[in-house]
Every structure is written in structure tokens, then in C-alpha cells.
N, C-alpha and C. Protein backbone atom coordinates (compact mmCIF):
# COMPACT_ATOMS: atom_id res chain seq x y z
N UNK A 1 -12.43 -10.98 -7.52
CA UNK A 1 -12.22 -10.15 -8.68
C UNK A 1 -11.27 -10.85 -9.63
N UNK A 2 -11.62 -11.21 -10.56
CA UNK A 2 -11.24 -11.79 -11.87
C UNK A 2 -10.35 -10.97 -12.67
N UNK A 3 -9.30 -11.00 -13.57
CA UNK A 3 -8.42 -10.30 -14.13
C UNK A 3 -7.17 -10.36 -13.94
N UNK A 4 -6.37 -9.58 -14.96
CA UNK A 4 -4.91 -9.47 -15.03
C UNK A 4 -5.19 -8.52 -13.97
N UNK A 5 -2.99 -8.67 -13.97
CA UNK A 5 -2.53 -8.22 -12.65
C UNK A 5 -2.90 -6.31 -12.91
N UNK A 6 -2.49 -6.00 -14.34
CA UNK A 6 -2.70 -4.75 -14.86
C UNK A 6 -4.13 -4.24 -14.12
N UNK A 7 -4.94 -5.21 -14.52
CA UNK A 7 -6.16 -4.68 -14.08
C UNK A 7 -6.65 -4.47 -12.53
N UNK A 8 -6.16 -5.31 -11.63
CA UNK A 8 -6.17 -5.09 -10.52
C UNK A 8 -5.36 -3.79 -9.83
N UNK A 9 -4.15 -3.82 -10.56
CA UNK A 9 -3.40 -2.52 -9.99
C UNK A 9 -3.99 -1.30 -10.22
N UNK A 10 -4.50 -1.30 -11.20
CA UNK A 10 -5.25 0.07 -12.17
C UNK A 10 -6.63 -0.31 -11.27
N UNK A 11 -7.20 -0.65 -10.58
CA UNK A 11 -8.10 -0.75 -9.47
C UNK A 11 -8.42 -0.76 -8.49
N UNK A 12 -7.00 -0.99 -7.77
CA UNK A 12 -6.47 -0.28 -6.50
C UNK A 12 -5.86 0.90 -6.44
N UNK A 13 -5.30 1.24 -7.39
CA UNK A 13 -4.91 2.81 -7.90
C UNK A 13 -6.33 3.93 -7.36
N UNK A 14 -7.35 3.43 -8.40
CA UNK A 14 -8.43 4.39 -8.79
C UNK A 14 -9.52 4.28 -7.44
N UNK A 15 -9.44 3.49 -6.75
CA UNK A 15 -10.10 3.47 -5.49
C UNK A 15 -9.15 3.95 -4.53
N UNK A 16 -8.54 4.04 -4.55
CA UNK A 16 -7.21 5.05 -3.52
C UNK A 16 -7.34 6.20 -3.96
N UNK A 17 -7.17 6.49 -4.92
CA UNK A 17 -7.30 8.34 -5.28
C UNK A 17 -8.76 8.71 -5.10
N UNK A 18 -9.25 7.98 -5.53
CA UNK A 18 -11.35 8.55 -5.29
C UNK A 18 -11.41 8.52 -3.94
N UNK A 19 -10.82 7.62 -3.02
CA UNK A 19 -10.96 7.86 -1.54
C UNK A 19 -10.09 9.00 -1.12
N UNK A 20 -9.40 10.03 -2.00
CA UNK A 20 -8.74 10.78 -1.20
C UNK A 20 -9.32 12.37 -1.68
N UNK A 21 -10.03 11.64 -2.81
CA UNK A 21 -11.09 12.69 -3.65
C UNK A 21 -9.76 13.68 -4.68
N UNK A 22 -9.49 12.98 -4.91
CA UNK A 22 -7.92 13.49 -6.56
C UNK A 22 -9.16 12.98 -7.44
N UNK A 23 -8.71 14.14 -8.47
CA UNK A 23 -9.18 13.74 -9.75
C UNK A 23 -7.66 12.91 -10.54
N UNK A 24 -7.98 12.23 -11.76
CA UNK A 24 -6.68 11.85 -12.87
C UNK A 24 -5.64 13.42 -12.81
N UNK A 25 -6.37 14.15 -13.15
CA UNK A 25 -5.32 15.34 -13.39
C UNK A 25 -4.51 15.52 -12.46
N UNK A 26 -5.01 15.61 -11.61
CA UNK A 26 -4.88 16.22 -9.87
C UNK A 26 -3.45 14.84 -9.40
N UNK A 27 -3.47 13.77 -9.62
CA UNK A 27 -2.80 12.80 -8.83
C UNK A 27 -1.89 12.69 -10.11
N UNK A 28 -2.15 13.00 -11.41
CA UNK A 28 -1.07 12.77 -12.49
C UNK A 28 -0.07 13.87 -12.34
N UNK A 29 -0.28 15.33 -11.97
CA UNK A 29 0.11 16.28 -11.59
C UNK A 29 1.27 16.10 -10.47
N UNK A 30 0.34 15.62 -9.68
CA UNK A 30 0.98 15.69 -8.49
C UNK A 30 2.36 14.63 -8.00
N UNK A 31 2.09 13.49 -9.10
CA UNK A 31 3.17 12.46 -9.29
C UNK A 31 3.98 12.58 -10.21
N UNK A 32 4.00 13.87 -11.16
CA UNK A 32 4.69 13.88 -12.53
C UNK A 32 4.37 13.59 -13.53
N UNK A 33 3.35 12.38 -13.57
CA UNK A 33 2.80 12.33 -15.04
C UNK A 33 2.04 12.47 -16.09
N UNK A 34 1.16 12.13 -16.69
CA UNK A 34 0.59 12.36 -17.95
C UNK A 34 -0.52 11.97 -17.56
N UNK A 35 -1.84 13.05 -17.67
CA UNK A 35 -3.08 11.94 -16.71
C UNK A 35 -3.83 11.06 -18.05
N UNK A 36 -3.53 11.20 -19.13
CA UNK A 36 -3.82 10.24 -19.93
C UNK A 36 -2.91 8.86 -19.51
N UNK A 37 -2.31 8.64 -18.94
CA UNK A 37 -1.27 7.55 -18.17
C UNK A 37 -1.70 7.22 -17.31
N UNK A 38 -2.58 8.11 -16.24
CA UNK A 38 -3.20 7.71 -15.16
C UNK A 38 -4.16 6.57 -15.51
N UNK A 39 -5.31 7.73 -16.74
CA UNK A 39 -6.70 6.82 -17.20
C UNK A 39 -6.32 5.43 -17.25
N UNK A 40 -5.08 5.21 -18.25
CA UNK A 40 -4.61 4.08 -18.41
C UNK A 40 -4.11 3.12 -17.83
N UNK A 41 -3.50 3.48 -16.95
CA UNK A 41 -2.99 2.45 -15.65
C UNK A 41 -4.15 1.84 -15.12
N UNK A 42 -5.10 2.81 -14.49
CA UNK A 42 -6.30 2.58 -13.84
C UNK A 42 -7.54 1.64 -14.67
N UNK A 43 -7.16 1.92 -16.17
CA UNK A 43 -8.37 0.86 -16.66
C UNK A 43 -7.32 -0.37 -17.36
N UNK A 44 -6.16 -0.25 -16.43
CA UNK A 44 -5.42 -2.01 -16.84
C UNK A 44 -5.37 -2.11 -18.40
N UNK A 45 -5.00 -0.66 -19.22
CA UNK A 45 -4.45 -0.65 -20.30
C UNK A 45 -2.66 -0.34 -20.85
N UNK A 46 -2.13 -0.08 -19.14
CA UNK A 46 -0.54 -0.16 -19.67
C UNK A 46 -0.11 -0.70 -18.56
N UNK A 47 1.18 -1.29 -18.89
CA UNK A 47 1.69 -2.14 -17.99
C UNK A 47 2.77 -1.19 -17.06
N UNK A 48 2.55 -0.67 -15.77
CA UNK A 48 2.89 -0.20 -14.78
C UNK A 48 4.49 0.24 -14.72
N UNK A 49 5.52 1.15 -14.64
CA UNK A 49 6.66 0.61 -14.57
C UNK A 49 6.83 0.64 -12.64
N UNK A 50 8.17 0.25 -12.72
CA UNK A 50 8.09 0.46 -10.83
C UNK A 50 8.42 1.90 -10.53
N UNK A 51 9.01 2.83 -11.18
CA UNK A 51 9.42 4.04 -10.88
C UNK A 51 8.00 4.65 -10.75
N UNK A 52 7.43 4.82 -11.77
CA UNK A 52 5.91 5.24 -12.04
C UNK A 52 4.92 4.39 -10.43
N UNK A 53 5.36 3.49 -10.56
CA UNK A 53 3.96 3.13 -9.50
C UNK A 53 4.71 3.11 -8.17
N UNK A 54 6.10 3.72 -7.98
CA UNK A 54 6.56 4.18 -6.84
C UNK A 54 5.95 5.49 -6.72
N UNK A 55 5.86 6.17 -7.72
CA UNK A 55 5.55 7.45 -7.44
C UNK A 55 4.12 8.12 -7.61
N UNK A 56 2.96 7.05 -7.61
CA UNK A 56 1.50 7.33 -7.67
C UNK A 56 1.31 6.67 -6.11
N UNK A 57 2.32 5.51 -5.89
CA UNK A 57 2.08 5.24 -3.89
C UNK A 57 2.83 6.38 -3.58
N UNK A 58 3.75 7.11 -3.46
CA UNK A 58 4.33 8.19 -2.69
C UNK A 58 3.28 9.23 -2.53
N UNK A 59 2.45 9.90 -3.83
CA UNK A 59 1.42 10.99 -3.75
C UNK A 59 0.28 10.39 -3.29
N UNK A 60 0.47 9.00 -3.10
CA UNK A 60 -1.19 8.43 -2.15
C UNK A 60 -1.28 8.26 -1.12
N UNK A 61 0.26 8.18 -0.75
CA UNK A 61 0.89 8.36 1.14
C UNK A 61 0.51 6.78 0.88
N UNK A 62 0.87 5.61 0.48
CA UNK A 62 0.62 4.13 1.02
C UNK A 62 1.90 3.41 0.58
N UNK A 63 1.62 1.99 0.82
CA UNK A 63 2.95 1.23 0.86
C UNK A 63 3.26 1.07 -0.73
N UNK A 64 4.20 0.47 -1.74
CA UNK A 64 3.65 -0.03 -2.78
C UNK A 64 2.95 -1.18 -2.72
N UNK A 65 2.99 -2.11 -1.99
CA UNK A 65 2.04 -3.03 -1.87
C UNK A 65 1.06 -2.81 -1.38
N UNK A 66 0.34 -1.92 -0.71
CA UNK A 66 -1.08 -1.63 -1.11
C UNK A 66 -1.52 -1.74 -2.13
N UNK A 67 -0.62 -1.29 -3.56
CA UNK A 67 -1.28 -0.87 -5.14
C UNK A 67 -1.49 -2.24 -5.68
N UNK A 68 -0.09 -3.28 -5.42
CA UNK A 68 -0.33 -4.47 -6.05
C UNK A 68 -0.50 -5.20 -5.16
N UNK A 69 -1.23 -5.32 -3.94
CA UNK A 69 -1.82 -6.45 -3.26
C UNK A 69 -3.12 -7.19 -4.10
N UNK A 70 -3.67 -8.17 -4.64
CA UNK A 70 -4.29 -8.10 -5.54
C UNK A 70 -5.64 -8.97 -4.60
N UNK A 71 -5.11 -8.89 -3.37
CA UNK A 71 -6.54 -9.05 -2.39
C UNK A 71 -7.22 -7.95 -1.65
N UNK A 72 -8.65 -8.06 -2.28
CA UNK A 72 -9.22 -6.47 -1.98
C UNK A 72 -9.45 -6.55 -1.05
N UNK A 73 -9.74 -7.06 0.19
CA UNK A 73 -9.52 -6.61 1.50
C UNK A 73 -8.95 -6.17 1.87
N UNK A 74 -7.10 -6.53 1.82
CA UNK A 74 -6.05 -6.01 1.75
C UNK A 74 -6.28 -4.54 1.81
N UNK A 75 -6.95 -4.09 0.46
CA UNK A 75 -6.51 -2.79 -0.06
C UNK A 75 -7.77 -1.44 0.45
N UNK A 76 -9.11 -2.64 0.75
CA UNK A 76 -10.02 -1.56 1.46
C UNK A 76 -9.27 -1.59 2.72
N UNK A 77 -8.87 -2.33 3.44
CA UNK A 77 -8.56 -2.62 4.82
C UNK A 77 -7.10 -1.55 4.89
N UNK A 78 -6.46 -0.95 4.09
CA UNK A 78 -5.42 0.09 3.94
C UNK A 78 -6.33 1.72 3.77
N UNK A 79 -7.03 1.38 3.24
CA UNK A 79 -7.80 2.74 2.47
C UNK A 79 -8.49 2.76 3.73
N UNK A 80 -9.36 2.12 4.55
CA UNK A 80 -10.20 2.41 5.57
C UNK A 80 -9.20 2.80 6.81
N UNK A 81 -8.01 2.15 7.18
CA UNK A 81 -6.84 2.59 8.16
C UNK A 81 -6.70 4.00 7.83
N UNK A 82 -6.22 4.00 6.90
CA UNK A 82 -5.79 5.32 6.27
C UNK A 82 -6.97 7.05 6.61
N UNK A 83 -7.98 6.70 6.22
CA UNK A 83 -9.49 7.55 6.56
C UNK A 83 -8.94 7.12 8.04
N UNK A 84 -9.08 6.41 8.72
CA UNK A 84 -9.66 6.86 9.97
C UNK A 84 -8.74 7.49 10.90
N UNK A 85 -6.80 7.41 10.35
CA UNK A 85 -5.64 8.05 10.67
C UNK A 85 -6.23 9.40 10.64
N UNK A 86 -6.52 9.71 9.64
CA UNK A 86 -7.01 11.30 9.28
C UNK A 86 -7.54 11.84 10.10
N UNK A 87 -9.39 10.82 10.50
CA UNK A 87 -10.02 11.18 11.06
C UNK A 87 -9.67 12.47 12.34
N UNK A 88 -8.52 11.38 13.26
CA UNK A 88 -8.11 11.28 14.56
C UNK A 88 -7.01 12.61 14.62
């Protein structure tokens, strides 16, 4: 996967919340912020702060480096751990 770092984070973001089935509202809500901020993070149109992307990993239950690991195995290989914790 090709791209800025923006864009990768805003792509591990939005595949973490769709795997937990949050809508933007729902996870902007639930972290404090603005889900027009969400859209944006997620399509790698604003640049992340750390407070903010501490607090979209806290409401996703993951590490922060899950969000900016920018190797997607990494980040399915967290998201699939994660599902199958549940599962059990």
C-alpha cells in the first residue's frame, strides 16, 4: 500500500471501526470528537494529533501502534486477534 503516513493511519483507523461495526458518528461520539474529523482522518485529509489518535485507539480497545503500524499485516493480524478474543 502506497501513500502518506496520513493515509495509512486514516486506513487503519477505518478498518478497525468497520470491524467493530461503529459508524463515524458512533466512534466520533464515543472518543469526543467531531465525526466530520473522523471522515477526515480516515480519508488521510488531516494530520492526526497524538491526543486525538490516543483517544480513537482507547474507544477501539488497541495499542496506538496498531493505528500507525503502516504494515497491513500488522494491523489485520491485531484486528483478527482482537475478533477472535471476543469470540472466546
Amino acid at each position: 500500500m502506497q501513500g502518506d503516513i496520513n493515509e495509512k493511519v486514516g486506513f487503519s483507523i477505518r478498518r478497525i471501526r468497520e470491524e467493530r461495526g461503529l459508524s463515524q458518528e458512533k466512534l466520533a461520539a464515543l472518543a469526543g470528537l467531531h465525526r466530520a474529523y473522523i471522515g477526515q482522518v480516515e480519508r488521510g485529509e488531516k494530520n492526526i494529533g497524538l491526543k486525538n489518535l490516543e483517544k480513537i485507539a482507547k474507544t477501539l480497545e488497541v495499542p496506538i501502534r496498531t493505528l500507525v503500524d503502516t504494515d497491513e499485516s500488522t494491523t489485520y493480524s491485531a484486528i483478527s486477534r482482537k475478533k477472535h478474543l471476543q469470540i472466546q
